[in-house]
Protein backbone atom coordinates (compact mmCIF):
# COMPACT_ATOMS: atom_id res chain seq x y z
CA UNK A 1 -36.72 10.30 12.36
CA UNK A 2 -35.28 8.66 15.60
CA UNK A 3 -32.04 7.52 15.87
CA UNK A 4 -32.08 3.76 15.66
CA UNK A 5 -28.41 2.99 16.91
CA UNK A 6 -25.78 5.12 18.62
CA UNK A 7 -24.02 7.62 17.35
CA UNK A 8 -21.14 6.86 19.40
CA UNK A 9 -20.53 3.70 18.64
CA UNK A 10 -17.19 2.19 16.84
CA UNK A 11 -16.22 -0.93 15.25
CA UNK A 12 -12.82 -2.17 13.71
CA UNK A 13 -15.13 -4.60 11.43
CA UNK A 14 -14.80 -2.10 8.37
CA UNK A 15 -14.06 1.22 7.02
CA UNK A 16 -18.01 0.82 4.88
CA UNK A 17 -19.11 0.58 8.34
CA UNK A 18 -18.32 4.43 8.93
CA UNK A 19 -20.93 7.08 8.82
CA UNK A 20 -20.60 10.37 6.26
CA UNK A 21 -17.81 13.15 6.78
CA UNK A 22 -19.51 16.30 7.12
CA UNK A 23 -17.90 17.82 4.78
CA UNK A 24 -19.26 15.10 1.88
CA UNK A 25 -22.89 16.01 3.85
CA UNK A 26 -22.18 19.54 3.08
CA UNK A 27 -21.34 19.19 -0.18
CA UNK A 28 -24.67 17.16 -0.95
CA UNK A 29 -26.78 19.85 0.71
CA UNK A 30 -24.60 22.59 -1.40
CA UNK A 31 -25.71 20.21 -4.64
CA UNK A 32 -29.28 19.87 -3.81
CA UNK A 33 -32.08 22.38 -4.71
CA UNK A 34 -33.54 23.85 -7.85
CA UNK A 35 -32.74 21.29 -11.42
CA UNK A 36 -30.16 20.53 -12.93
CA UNK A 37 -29.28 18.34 -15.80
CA UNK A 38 -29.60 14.56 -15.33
CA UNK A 39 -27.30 11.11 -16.13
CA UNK A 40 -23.96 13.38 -16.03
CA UNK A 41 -25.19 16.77 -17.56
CA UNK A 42 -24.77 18.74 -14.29
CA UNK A 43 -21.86 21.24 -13.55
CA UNK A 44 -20.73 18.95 -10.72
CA UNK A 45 -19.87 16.18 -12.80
CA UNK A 46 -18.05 18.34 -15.48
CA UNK A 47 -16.20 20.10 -12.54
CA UNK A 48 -15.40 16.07 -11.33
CA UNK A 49 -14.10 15.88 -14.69
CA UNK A 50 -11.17 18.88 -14.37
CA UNK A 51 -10.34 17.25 -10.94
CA UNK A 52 -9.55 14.02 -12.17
CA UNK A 53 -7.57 15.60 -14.66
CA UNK A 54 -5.85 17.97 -11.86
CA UNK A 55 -5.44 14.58 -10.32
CA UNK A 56 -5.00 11.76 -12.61
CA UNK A 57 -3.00 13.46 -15.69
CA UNK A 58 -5.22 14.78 -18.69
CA UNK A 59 -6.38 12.22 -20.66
CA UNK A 60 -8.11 11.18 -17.80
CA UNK A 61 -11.81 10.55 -17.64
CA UNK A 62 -14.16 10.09 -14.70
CA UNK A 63 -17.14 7.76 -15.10
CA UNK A 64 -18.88 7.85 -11.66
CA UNK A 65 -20.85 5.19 -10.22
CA UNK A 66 -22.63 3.82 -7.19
CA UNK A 67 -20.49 1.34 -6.18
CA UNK A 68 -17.02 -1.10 -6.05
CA UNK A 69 -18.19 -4.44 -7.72
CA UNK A 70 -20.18 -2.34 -10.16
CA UNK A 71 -16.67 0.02 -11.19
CA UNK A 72 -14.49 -2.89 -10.96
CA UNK A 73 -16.71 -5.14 -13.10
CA UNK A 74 -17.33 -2.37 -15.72
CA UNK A 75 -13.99 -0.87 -15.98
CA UNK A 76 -12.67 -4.71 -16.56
CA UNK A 77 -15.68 -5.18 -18.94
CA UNK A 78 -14.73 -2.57 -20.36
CA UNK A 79 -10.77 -3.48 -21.70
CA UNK A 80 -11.77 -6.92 -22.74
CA UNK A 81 -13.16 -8.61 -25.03
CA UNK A 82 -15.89 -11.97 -24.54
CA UNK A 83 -12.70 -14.27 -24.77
CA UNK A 84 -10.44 -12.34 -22.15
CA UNK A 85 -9.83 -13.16 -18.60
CA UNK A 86 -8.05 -11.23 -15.80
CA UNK A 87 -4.93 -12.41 -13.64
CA UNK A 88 -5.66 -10.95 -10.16
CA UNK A 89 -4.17 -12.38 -6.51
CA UNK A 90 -5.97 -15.02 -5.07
CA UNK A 91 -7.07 -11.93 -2.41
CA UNK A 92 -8.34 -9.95 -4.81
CA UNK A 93 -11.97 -8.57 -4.35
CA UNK A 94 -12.96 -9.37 -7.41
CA UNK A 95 -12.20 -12.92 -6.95
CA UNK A 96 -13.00 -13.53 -2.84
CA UNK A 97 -15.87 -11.24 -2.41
CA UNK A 98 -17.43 -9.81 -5.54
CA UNK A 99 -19.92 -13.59 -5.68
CA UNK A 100 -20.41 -14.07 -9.78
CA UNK A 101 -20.49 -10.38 -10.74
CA UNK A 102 -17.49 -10.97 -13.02
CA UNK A 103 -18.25 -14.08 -14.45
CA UNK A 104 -21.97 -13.48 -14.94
CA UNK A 105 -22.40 -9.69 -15.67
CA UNK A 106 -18.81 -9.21 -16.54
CA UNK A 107 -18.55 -11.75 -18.84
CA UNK A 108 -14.90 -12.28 -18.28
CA UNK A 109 -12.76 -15.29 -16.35
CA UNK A 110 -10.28 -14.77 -13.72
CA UNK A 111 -7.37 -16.53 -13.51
CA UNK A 112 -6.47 -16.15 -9.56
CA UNK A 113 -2.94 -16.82 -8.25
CA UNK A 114 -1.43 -17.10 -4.74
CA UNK A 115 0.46 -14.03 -3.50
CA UNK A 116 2.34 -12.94 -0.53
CA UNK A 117 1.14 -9.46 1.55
CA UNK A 118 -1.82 -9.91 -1.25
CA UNK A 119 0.52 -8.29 -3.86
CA UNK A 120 1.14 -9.68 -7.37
CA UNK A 121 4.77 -9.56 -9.46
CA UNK A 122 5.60 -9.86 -12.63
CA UNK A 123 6.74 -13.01 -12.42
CA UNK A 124 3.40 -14.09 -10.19
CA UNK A 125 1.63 -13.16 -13.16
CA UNK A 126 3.90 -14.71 -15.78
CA UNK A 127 2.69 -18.50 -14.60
CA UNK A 128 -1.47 -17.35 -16.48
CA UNK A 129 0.65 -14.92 -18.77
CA UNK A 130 0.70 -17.77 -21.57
CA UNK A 131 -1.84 -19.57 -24.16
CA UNK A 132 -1.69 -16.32 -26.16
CA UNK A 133 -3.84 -17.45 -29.49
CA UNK A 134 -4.89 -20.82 -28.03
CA UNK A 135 -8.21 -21.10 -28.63
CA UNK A 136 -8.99 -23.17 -26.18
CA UNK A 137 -7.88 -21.00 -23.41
CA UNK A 138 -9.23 -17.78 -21.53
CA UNK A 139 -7.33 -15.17 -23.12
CA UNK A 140 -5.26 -13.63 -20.26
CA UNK A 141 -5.55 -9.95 -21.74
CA UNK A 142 -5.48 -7.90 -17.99
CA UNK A 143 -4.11 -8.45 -15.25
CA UNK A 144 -6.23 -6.44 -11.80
CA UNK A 145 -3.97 -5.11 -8.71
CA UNK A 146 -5.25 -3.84 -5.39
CA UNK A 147 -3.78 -1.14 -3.72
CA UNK A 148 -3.69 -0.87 -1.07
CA UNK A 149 -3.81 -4.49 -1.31
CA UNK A 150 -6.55 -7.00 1.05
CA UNK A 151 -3.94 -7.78 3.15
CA UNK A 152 -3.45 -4.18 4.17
CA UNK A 153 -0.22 -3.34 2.07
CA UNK A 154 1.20 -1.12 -0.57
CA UNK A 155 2.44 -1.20 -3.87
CA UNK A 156 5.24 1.09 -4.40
CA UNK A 157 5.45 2.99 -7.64
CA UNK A 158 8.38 1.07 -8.89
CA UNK A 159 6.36 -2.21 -8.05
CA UNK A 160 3.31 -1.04 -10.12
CA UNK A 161 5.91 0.25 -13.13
CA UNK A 162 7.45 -3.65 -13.06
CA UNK A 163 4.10 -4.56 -13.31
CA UNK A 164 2.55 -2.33 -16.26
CA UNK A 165 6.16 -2.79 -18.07
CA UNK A 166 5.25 -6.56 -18.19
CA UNK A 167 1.26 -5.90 -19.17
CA UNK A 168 2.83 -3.56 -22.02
CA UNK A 169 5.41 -5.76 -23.15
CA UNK A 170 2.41 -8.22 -23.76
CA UNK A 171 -0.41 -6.20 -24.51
CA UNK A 172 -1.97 -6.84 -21.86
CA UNK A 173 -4.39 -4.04 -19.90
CA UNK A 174 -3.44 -3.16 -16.07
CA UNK A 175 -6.50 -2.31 -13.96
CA UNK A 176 -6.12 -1.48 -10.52
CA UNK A 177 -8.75 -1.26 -7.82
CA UNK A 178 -8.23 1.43 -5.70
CA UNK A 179 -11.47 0.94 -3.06
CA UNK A 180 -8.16 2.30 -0.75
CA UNK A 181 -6.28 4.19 -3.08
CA UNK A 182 -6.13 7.28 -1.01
CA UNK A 183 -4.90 5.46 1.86
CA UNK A 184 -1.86 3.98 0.03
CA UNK A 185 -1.11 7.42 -1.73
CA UNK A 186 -1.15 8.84 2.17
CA UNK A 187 0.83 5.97 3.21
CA UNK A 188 3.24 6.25 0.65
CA UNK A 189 3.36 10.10 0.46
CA UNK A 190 2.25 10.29 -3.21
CA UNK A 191 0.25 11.88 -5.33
CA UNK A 192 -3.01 9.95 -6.48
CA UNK A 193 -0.79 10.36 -10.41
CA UNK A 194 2.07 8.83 -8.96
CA UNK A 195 0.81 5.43 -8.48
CA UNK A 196 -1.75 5.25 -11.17
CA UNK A 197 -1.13 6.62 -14.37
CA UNK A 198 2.57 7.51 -13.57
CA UNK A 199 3.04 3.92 -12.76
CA UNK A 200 1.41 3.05 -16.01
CA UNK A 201 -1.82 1.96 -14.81
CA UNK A 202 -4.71 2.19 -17.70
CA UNK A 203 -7.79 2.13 -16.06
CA UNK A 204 -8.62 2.67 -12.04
CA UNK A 205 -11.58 1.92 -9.79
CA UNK A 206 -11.39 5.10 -7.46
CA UNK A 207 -12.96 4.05 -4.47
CA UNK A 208 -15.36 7.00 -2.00
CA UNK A 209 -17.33 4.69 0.35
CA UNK A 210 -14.23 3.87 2.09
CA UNK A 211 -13.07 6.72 2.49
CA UNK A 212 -16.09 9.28 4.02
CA UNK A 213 -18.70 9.17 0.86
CA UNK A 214 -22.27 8.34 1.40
CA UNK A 215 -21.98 6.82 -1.50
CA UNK A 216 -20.10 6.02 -4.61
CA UNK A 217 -17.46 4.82 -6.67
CA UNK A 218 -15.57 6.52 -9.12
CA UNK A 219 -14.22 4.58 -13.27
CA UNK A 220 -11.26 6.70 -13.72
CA UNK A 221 -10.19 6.01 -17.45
CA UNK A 222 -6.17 6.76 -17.31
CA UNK A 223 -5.03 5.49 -21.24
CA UNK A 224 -8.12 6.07 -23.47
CA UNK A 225 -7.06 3.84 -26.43
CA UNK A 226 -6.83 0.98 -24.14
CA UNK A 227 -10.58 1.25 -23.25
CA UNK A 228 -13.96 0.30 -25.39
CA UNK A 229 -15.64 3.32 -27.03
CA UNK A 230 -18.89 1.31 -25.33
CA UNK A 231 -17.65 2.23 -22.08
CA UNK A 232 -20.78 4.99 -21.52
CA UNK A 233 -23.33 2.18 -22.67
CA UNK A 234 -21.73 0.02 -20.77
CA UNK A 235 -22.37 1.65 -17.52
CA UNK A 236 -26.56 1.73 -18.50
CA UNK A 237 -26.46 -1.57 -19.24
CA UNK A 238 -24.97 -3.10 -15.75
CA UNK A 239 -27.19 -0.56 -13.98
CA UNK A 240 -24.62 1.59 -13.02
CA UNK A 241 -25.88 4.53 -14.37
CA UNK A 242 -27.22 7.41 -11.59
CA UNK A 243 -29.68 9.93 -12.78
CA UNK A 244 -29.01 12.30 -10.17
CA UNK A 245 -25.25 11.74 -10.72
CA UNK A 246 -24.99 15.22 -9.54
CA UNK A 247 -24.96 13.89 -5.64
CA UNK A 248 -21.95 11.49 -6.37
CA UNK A 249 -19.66 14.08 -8.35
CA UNK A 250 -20.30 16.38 -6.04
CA UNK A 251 -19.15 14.26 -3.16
CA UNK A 252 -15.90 13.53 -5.41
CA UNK A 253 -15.68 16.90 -5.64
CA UNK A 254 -15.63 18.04 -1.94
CA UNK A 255 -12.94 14.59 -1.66
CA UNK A 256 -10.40 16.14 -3.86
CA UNK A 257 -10.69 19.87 -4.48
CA UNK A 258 -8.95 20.51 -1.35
CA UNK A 259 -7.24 17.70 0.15
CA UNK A 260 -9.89 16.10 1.70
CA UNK A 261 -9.07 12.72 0.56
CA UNK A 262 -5.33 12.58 2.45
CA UNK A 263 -6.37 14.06 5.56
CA UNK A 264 -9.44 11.73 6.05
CA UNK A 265 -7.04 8.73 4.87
CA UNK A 266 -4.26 9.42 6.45
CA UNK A 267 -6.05 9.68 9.95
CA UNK A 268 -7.13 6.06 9.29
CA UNK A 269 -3.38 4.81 8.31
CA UNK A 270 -2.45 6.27 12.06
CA UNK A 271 -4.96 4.91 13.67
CA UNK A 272 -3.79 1.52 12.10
CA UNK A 273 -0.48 2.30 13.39
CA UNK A 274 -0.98 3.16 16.54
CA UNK A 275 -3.25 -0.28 16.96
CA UNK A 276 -0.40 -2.53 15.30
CA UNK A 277 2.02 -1.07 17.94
CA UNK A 278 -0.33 -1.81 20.66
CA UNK A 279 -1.21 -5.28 19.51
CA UNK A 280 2.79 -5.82 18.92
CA UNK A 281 3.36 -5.84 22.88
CA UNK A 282 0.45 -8.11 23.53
CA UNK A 283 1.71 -11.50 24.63
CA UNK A 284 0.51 -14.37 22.22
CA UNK A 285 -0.74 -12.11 19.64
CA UNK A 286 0.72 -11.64 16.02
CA UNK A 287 0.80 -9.68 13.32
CA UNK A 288 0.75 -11.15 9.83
CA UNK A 289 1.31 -8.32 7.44
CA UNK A 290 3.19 -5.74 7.35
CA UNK A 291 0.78 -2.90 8.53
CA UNK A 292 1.00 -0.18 5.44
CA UNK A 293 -2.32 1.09 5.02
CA UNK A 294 -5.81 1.32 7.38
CA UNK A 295 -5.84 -2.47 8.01
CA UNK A 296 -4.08 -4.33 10.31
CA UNK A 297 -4.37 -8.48 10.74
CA UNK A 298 -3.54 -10.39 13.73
CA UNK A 299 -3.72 -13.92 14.49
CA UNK A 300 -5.11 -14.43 18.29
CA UNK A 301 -5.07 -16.93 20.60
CA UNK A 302 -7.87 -19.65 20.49
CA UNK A 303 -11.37 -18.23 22.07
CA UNK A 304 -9.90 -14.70 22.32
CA UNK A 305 -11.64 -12.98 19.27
CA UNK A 306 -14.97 -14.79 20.42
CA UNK A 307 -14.37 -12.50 24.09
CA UNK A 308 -13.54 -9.30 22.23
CA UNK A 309 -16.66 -9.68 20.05
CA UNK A 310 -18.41 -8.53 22.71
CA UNK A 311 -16.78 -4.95 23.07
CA UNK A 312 -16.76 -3.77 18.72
CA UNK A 313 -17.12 -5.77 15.53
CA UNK A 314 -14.68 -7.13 13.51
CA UNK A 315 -14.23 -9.90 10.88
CA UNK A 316 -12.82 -13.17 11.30
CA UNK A 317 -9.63 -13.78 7.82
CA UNK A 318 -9.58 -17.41 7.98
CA UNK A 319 -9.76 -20.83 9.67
CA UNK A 320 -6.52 -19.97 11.51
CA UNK A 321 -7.68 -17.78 14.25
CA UNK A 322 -6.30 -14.52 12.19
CA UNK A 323 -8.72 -11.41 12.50
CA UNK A 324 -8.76 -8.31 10.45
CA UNK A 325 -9.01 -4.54 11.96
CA UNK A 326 -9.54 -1.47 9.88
CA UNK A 327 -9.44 1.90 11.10
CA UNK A 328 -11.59 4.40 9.57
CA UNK A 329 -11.30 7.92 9.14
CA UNK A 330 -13.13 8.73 12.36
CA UNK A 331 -11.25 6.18 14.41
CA UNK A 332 -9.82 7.85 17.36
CA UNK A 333 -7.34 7.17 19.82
CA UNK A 334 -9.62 6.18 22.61
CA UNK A 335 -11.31 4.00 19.74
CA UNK A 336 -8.30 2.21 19.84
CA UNK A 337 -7.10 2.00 23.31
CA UNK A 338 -10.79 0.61 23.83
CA UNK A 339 -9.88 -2.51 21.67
CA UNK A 340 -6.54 -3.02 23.30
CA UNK A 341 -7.89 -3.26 26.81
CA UNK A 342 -11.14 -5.65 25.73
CA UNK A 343 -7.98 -7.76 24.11
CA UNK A 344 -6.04 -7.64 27.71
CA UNK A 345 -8.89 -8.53 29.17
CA UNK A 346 -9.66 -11.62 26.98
CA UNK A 347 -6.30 -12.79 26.72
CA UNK A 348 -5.35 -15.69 28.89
């Protein structure tokens, strides 16, 4: 086949914009060839299994699948029952850009809250935390953090401990969607355990896409007996279930049997860096989050982003002129010194 764009070319618009690491193409042509059990029953998938373990703690349980709406919606799905609803931040993917997923195939209600840097606190979460045996309310039986977060930061450890201590005290579940979870555990210098089960976290969406995979997503179960015995059927029934699952555990696989995952996301959290500081000393532009992670938000001058448009793609955060960046894992340097001078260029 001919190449229909360039390969080249580099936006800022999103990390899902990326292409493949080679080493998750390697590990797809190591997978393919000859048969192999089907739906799971492959020895790629059981060797996904001991590195979640390795990585997660041992009670751990990988359920992989194809992608983030479909893990966050059935690992929520999957701790609830038909009358519970989830507190998440008003940022939260589940709530801004996953449409109806939750609602419709979920089956759950969210109960969405305002939160600075995109990051929920206990006491955030106390103002839904209520209603408990009211019939006449959503049940608010989880509560769904992001990390790192839509804004671009990161929950610390502690923070996430605060958080589960208050889910525990109220048996509630924690879920955390980690689309960027190996670019907070690289920001923070942490192991992937350290801010997930650690931290008390019960159930995790492990995200791939973002981070090199062609494709997939990754239902890490962290506390068992917090989690529906239905999670397997589950997964058939929202159409999350891969028949050659062997070609997403095997891309897991090649992520974290050696490292892969912090290298490739820690590239992306310098790149992010070095862009904030260049943006920083850019007259009339400002940066609205602390820059933790791969992302990094600026507000621009009126008709500025509109100029730069024309040089890479990026997305537009809200009515107020502020733009989003992220940096991928094969954003560069000159990648980012590119931006910077189309944003001289277009500033007034």
């Amino acid at each position: 086949m001919i190449p229909l764009h360039s390969p080249d070319s580099h936006s800022f618009a999103s990390d899902n914009y990326s292409g493949v690491l080679p080493e998750i193409m390697a590990a797809i042509a190591a997978a393919n060839g000859g048969h192999t059990g089907a739906y799971g029953q492959d020895p790629y998938t059981a060797c996904l299994q001991d590195l979640v373990k390795e990585h997660f703690g041992e009670t751990a349980e990988a359920f992989p699948v194809f992608n983030g709406t479909g893990a966050n919606v059935l690992a929520l799905q999957a701790c609830l029952p038909r009358w519970g609803a989830v507190i998440c931040a008003q940022t939260a993917h589940i709530h801004a850009d996953e449409s109806t997923a939750p609602q419709a195939v979920g089956g759950f209600k969210l109960w969405p809250l305002p939160a600075t840097d995109g990051k929920l606190t206990p006491d955030l979460i106390a103002r839904e935390a209520h209603g408990f045996g009211f019939e006449h309310r959503a049940q608010p039986l989880a509560v769904s953090i992001t990390q790192s977060t839509e804004c671009g930061t990161v929950y610390t450890p502690s923070e996430i401990r605060a958080i589960s201590t208050f889910c525990r005290e109220r048996g509630m579940v924690l879920h955390m969607d980690g689309a960027r979870l190996a670019n907070a555990a690289a920001a923070l210098n942490v192991s992937l355990r350290e801010i997930t089960a650690d931290a008390g976290v019960d159930m995790v969406s492990f995200g791939g896409t973002k981070n090199g995979l062609l494709l997939g997503e990754c239902v890490v179960v962290l506390q068992p007996e917090k989690v529906s015995d239905g999670l397997k059927y589950l997964r058939k029934m929202n159409l999350q279930l891969a028949s050659k699952m062997r070609f997403i555990s095997a891309q897991f696989v090649a992520l974290l049997e050696d490292g892969l995952w912090r290298r490739v996301a820690g590239q992306a959290n310098r790149a992010a860096a070095l862009l904030a500081g260049g943006l920083a000393q850019l007259q009339g532009v400002e940066l609205c989050y602390p820059v933790q992670a791969n992302a990094v938000f600026a507000k621009l001058p009126p008709g500025v982003a509109d100029k730069v448009r024309a040089h890479t793609r990026f997305y537009d955060w809200d009515e107020s002129g502020t733009v989003r960046f992220v940096c991928s894992f094969d954003t560069r340097p000159h990648h980012v010194e590119a931006l910077l001078q189309a944003l001289r260029r277009a500033l007034p």
